[in-house]
Protein backbone atom coordinates (compact mmCIF):
# COMPACT_ATOMS: atom_id res chain seq x y z
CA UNK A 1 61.18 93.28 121.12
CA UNK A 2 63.99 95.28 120.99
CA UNK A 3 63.15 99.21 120.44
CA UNK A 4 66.65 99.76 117.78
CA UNK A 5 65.10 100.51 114.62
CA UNK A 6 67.69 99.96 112.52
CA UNK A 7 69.33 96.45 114.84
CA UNK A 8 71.86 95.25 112.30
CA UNK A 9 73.47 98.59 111.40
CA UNK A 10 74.04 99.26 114.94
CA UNK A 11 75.27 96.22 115.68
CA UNK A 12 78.10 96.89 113.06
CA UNK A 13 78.89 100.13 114.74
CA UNK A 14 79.35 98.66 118.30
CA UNK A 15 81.50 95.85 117.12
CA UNK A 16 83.29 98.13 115.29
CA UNK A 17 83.84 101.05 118.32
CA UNK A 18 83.07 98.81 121.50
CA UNK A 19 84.11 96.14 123.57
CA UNK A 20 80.93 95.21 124.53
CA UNK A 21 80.21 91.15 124.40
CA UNK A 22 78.18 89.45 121.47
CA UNK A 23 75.50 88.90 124.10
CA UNK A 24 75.22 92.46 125.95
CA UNK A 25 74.80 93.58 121.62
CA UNK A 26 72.61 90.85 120.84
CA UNK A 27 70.53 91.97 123.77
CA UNK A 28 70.55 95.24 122.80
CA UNK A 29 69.55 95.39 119.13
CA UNK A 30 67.22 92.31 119.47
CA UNK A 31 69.31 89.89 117.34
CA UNK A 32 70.19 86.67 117.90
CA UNK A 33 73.75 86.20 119.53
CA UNK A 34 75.33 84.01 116.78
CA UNK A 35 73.63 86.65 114.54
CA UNK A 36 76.00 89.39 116.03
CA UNK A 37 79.09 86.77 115.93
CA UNK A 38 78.08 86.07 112.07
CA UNK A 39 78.24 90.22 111.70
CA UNK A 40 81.56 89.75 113.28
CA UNK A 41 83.13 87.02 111.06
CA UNK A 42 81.60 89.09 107.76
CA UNK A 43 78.96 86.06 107.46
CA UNK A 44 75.85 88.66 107.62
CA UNK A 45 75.15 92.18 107.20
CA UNK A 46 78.92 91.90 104.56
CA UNK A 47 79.82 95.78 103.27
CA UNK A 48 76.48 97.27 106.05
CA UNK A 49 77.56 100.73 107.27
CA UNK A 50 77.07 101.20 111.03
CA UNK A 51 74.68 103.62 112.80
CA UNK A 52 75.90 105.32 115.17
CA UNK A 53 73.71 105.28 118.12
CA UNK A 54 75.02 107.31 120.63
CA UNK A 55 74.41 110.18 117.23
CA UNK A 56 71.08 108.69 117.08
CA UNK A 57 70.02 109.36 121.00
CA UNK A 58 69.12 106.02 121.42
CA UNK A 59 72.45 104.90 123.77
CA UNK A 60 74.89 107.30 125.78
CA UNK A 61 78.09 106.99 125.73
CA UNK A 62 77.96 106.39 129.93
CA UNK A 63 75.60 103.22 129.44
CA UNK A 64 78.47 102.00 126.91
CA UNK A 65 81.12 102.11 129.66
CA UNK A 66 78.81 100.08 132.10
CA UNK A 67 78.64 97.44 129.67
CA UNK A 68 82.22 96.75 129.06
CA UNK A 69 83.14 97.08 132.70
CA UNK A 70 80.50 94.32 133.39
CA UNK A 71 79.78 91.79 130.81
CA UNK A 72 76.45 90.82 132.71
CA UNK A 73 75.38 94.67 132.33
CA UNK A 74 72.22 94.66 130.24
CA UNK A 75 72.46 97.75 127.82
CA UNK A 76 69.27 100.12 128.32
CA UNK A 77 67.70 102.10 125.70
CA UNK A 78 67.74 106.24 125.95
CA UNK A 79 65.01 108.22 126.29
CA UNK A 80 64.07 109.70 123.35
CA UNK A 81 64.40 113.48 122.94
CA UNK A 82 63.23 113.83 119.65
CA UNK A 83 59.91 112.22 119.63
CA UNK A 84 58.17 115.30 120.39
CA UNK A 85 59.67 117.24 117.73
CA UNK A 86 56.63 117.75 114.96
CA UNK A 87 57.39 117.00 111.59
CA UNK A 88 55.63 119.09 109.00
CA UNK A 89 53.79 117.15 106.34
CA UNK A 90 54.94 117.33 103.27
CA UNK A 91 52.67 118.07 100.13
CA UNK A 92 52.99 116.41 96.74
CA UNK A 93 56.50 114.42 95.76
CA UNK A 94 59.85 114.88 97.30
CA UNK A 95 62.04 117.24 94.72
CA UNK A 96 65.71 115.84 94.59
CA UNK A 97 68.06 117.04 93.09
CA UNK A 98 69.47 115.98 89.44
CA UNK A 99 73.07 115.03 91.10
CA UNK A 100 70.99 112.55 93.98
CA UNK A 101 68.62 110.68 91.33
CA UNK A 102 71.49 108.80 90.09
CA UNK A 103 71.54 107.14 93.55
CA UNK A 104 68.01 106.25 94.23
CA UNK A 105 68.42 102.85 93.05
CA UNK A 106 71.16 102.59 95.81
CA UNK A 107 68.70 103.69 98.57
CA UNK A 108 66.21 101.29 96.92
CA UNK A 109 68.52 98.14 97.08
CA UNK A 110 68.98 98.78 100.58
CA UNK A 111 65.48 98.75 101.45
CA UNK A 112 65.29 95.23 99.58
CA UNK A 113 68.26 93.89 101.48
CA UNK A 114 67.80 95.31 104.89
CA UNK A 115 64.15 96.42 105.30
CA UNK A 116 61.91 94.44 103.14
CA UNK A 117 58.74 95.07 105.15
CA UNK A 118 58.79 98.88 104.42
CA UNK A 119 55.94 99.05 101.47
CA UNK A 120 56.89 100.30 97.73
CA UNK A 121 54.76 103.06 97.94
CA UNK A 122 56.45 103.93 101.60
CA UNK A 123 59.44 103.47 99.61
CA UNK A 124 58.45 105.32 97.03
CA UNK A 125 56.93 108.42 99.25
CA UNK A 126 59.99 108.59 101.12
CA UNK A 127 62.92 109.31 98.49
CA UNK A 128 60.55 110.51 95.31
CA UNK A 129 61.37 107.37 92.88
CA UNK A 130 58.40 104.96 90.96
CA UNK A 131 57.62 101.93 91.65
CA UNK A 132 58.80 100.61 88.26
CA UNK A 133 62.05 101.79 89.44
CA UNK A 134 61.61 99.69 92.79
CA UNK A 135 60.42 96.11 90.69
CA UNK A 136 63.49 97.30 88.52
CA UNK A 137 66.03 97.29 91.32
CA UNK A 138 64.56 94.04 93.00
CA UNK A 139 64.47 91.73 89.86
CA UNK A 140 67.75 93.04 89.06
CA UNK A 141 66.37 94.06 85.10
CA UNK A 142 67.47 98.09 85.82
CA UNK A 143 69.74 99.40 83.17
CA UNK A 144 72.46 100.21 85.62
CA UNK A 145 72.38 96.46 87.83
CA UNK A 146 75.58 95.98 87.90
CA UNK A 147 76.49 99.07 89.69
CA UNK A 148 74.06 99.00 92.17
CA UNK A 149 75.43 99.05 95.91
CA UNK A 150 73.26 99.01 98.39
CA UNK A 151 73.42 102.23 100.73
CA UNK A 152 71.13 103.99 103.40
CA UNK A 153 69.05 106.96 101.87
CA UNK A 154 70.45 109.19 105.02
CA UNK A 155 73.89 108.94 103.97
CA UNK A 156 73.10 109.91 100.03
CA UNK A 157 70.92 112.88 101.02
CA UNK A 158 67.61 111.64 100.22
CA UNK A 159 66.36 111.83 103.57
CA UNK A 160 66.92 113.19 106.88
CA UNK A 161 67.40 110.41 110.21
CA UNK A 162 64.14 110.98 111.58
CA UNK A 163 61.61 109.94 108.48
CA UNK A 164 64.04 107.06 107.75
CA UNK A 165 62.93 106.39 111.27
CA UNK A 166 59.31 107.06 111.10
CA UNK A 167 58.90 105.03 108.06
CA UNK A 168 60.61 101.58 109.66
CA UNK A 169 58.64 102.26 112.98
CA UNK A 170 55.14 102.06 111.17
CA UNK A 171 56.15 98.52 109.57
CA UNK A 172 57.99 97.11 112.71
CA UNK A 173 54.66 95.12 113.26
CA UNK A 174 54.83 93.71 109.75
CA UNK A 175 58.87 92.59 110.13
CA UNK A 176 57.88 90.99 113.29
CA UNK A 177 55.34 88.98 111.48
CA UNK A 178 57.43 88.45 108.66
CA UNK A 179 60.64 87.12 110.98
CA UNK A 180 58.27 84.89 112.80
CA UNK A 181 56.83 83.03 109.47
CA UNK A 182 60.56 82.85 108.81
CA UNK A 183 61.54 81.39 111.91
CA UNK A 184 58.91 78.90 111.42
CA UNK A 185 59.86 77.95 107.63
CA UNK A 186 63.61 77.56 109.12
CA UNK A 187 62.25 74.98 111.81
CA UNK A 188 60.45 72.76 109.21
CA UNK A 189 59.23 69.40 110.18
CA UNK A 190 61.23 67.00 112.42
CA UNK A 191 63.04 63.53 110.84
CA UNK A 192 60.49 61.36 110.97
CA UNK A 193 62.09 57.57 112.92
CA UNK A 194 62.72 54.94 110.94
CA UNK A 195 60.18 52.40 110.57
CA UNK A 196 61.14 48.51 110.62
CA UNK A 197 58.01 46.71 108.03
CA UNK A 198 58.82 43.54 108.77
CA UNK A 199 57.59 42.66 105.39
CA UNK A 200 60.67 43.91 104.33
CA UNK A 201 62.83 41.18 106.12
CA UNK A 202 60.70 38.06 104.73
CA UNK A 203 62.85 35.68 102.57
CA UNK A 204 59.70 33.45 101.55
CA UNK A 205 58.87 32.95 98.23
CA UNK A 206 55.24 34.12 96.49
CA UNK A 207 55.91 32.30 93.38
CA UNK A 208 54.62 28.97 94.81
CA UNK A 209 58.10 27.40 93.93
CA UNK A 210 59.45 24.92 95.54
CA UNK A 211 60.79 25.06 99.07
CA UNK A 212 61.50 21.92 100.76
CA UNK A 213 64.56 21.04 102.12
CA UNK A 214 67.48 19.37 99.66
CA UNK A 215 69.95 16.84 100.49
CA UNK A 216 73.42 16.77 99.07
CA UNK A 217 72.36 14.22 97.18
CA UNK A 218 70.07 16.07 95.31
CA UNK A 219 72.36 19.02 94.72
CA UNK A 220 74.66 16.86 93.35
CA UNK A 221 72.43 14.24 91.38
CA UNK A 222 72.86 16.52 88.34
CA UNK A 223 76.14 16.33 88.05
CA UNK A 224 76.54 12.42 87.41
């Protein structure tokens, strides 16, 4: 399991700023590698902004050089330095302010689209909106639908890096559940062979009628 919190997004950036091979990224962020070519082509992850993670401490830019000078080079995850940074706890609801509300239902829509195993009330905790917002968003019944872009609360302000990071970590073990049940709906059940009933093939009659053989003669007779 790959240790990239955020897989897709930084699968974007590399394409976008490396040379690195589908495989060496598909290695990296734990995807799939016609996953990274369909990020490639626009198929998947269409209008996702890329994470930067060389910004993010989680790849240098050194490890990024071995990689494109050797295509077998398997990318290896940084050390974090951050980890042991406490966070202090915060009390109550997050306070934003009136000019970032209008763009909760952004950060919400991305949540839907690219992390639906973080919780509503994670959701909820982590940029100060309601759950009646969050149903809103996802049935597509808010007042303002139609303008709704999906875009990572980081980059509107509503929360720093690290608790965007903290909140995906705790449900990693649910999104691995979740892409397994998926994997297994996607399999399905196999095309059952064909199956010859000889029943099928038999040109006798049930209706007791008449089945001996006729002579031209008898064809015929009614003709005279």
């Amino acid at each position: 399991m790959s240790e990239v919190l955020m897989p897709k997004a930084t699968a974007v950036w590399l394409l976008d700023n490396t040379s690195l091979t589908f495989a060496q990224i598909a290695e990296f962020c734990g995807l799939h590698h016609l996953e990274v070519k369909g990020i490639a082509d626009g198929d998947v992850a269409e209008n996702m902004r890329g994470v930067d993670p060389i910004a993010g401490g989680i790849l240098s830019r050194e490890e990024i050089e071995r990689g494109e000078s050797d295509e077998s080079y398997k990318l290896k995850v940084a050390e974090s330095k951050i980890a042991h940074i406490p966070q202090p706890k915060r009390k109550g609801s997050r306070y934003t302010p009136v000019i970032r509300r209008q763009d909760k239902p952004d950060a919400v829509a991305w949540f839907i689209r690219n992390h639906p195993e973080v919780s509503d009330a994670q959701i909820s905790k982590l940029i100060g909106t309601t759950k009646s917002t969050i149903n809103n968003v996802r049935d597509k019944s808010h007042w303002n639908s139609g303008n709704i872009r999906p875009v990572d609360p980081v980059s509107l302000g509503l929360c720093s890096q690290i608790e965007l990071d903290e909140v995906i970590a705790k449900s990693a073990e649910k999104r691995r559940r979740m892409e397994a049940e998926k994997a297994k709906t996607m399999e399905g059940p196999g095309l059952a062979p064909a199956q010859d009933d000889a029943s099928a093939y038999d040109t006798s009659e049930d209706d007791g009628g008449d089945n001996r053989d006729l002579s031209a003669d008898d064809i015929f007779k009614n003709f005279n």
